[in-house]
C-alpha atoms as a PDB file:
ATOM      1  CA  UNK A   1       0.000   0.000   0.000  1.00  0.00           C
ATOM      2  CA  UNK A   2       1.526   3.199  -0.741  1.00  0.00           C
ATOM      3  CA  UNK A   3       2.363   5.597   1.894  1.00  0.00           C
ATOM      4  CA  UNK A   4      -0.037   7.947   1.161  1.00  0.00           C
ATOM      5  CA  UNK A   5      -2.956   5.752   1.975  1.00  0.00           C
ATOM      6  CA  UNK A   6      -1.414   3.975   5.185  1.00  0.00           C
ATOM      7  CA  UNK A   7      -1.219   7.885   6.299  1.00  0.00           C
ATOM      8  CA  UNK A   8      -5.027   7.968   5.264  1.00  0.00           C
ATOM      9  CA  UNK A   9      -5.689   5.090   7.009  1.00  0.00           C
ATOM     10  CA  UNK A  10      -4.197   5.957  10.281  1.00  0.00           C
ATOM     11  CA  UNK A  11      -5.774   9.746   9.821  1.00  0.00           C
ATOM     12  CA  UNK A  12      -8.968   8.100   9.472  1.00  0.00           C
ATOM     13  CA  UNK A  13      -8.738   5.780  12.921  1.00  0.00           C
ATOM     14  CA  UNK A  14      -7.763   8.967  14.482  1.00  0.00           C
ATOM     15  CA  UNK A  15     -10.428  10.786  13.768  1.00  0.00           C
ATOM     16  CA  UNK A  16     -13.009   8.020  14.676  1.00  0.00           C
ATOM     17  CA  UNK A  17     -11.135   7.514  18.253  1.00  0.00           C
ATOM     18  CA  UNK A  18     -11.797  11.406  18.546  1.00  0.00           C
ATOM     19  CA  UNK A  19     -15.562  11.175  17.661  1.00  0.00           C
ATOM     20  CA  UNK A  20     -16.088   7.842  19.809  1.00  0.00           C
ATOM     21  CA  UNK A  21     -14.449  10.166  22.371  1.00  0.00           C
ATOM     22  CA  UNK A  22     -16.148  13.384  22.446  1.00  0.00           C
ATOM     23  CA  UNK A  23     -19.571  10.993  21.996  1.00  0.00           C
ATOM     24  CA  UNK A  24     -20.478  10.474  18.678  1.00  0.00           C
ATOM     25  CA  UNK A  25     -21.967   7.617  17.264  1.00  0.00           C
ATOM     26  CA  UNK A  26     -20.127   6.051  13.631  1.00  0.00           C
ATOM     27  CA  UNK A  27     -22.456   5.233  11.472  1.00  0.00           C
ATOM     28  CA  UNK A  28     -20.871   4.087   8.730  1.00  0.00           C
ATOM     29  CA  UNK A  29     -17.334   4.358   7.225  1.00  0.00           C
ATOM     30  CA  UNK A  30     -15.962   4.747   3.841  1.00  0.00           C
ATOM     31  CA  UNK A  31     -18.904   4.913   2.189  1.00  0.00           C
ATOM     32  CA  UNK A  32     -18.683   4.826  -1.391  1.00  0.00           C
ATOM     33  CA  UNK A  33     -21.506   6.071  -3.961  1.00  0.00           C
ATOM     34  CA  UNK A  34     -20.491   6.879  -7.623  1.00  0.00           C
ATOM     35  CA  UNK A  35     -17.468   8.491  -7.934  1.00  0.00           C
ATOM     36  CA  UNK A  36     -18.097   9.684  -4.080  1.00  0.00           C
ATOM     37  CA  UNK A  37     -16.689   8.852  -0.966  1.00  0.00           C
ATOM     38  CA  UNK A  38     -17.638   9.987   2.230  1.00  0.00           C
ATOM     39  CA  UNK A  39     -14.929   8.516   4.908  1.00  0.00           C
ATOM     40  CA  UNK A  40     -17.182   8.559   8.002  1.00  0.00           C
ATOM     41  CA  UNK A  41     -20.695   8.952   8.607  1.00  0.00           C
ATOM     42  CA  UNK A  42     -21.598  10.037  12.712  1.00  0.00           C
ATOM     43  CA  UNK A  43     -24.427  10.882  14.743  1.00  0.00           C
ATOM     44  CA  UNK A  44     -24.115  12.976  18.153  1.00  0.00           C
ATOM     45  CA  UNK A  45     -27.593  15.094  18.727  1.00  0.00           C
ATOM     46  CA  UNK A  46     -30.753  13.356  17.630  1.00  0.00           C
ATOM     47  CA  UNK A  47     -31.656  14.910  14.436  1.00  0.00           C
ATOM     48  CA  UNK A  48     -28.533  14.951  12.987  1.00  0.00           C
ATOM     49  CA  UNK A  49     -26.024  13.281  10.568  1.00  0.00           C
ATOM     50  CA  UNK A  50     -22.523  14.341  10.409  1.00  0.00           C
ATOM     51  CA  UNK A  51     -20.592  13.662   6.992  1.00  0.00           C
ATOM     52  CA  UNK A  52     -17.253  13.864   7.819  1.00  0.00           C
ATOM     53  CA  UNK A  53     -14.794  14.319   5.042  1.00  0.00           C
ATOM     54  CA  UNK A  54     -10.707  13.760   7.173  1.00  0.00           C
ATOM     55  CA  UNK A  55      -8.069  15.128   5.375  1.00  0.00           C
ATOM     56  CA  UNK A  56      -4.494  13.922   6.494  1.00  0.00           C
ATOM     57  CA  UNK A  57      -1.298  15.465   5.660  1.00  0.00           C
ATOM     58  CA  UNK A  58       2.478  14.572   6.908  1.00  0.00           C
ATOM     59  CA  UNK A  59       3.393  18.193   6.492  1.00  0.00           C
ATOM     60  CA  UNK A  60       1.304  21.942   6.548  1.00  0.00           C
ATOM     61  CA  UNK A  61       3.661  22.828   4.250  1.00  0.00           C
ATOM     62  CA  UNK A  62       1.688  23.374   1.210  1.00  0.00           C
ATOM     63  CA  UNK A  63      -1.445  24.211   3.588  1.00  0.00           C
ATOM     64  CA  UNK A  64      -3.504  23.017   6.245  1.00  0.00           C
ATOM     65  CA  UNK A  65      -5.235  19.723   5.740  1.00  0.00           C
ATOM     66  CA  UNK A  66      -8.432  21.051   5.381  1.00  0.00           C
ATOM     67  CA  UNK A  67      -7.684  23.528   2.235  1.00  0.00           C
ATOM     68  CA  UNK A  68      -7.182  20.502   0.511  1.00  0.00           C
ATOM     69  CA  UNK A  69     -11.284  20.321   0.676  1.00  0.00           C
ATOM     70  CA  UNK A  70     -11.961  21.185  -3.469  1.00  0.00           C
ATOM     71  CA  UNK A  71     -15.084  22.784  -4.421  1.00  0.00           C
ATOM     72  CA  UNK A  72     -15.602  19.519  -6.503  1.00  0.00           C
ATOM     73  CA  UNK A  73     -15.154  17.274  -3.359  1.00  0.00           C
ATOM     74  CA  UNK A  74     -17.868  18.867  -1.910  1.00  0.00           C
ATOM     75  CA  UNK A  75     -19.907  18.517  -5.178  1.00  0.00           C
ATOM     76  CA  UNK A  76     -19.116  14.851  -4.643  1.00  0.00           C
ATOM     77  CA  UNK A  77     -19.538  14.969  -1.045  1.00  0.00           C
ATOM     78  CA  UNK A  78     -22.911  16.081  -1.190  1.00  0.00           C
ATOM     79  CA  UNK A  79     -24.028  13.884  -3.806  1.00  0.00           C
ATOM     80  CA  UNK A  80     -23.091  10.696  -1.873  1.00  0.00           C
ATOM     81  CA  UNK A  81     -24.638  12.161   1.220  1.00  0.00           C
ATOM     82  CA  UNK A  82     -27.960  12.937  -0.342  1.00  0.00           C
ATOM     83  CA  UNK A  83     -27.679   8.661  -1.549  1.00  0.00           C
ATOM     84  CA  UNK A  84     -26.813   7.993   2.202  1.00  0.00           C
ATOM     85  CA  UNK A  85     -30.047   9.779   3.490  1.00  0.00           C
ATOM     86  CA  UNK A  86     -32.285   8.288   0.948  1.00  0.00           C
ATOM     87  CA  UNK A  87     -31.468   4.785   0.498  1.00  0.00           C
ATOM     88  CA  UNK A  88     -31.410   4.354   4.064  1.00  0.00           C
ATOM     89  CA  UNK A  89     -35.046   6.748   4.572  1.00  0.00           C
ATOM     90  CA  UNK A  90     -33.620   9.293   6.539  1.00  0.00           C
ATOM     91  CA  UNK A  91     -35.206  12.935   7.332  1.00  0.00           C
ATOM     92  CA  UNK A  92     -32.768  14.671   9.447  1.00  0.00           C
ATOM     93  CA  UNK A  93     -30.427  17.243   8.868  1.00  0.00           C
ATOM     94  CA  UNK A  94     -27.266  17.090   7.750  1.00  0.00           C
ATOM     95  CA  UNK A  95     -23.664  18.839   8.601  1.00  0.00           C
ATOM     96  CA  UNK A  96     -20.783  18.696   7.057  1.00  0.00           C
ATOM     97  CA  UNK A  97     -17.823  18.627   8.972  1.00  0.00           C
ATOM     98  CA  UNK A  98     -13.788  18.126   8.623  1.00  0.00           C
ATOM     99  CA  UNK A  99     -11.122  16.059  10.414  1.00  0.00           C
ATOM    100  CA  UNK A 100      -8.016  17.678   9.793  1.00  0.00           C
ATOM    101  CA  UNK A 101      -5.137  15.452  10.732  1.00  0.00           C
ATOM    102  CA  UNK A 102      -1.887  16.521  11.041  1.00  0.00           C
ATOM    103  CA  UNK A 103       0.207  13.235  11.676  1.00  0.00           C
ATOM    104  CA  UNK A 104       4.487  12.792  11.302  1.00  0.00           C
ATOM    105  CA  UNK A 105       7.000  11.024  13.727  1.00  0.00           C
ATOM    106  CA  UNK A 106       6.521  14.636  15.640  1.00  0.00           C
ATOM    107  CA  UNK A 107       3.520  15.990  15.464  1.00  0.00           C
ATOM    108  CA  UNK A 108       0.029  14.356  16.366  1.00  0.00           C
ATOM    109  CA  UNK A 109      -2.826  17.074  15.761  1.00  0.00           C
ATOM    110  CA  UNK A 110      -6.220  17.023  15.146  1.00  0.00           C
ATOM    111  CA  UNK A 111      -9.014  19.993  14.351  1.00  0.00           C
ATOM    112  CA  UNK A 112     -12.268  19.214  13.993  1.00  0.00           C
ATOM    113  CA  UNK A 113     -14.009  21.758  11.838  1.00  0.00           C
ATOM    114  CA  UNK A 114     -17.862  22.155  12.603  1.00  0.00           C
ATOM    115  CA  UNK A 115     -20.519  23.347   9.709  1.00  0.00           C
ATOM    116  CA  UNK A 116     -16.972  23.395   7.678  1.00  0.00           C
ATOM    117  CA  UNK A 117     -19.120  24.199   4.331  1.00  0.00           C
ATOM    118  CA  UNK A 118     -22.462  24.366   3.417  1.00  0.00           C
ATOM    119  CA  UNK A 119     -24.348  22.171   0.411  1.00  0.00           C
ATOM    120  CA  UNK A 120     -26.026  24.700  -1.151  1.00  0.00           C
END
């Protein structure tokens, strides 16, 4: 597996250990419609779904994790969240949230990013 998505990977199970945490509920993971992925699906307050889209990077170098987040991710993002609600009859809201991961042999840091973009 290439580096890249081992890095993804453990970005991924970091950000789930910090929902669990703060008391979310993981719905689903990696859920795939289309061209679309959404890496983790959550639940913390009744009426709502949280599509969470994690970004990891090895390096803010080139930018914080999170301004990696393309205008046509959140197309995508949007589209496989609108499957999500439908195919399993859901009416409840839904946010959109990012995991930014930050994650080298030095540095371990996560921001969660509340309401990080709207669908419409």
């Amino acid at each position: 597996m290439a580096h890249h998505n081992e890095l993804g990977k453990i970005g991924e199970q970091l950000a789930v250990d910090y929902l669990l945490k703060n008391g979310y509920e993981i719905l689903e993971r990696n859920f795939f419609y289309d061209k679309a992925e959404i890496d983790i699906i959550a639940q913390k307050e009744e009426g709502i779904i949280v599509v969470v889209e994690v970004k990891t990077r090895n390096s803010a170098f080139f930018g914080d994790p999170q301004s990696f987040v393309t205008k046509g991710k959140i197309k995508l993002l949007v589209k496989a969240a609108n499957e999500y609600m439908v195919i399993n009859n859901l009416d409840k809201e839904v946010r959109f949230d990012i995991i930014a991961v930050l994650k080298n042999k030095t540095t371990e840091k996560l921001e969660h990013i509340e309401n990080a973009f709207y669908h419409f």
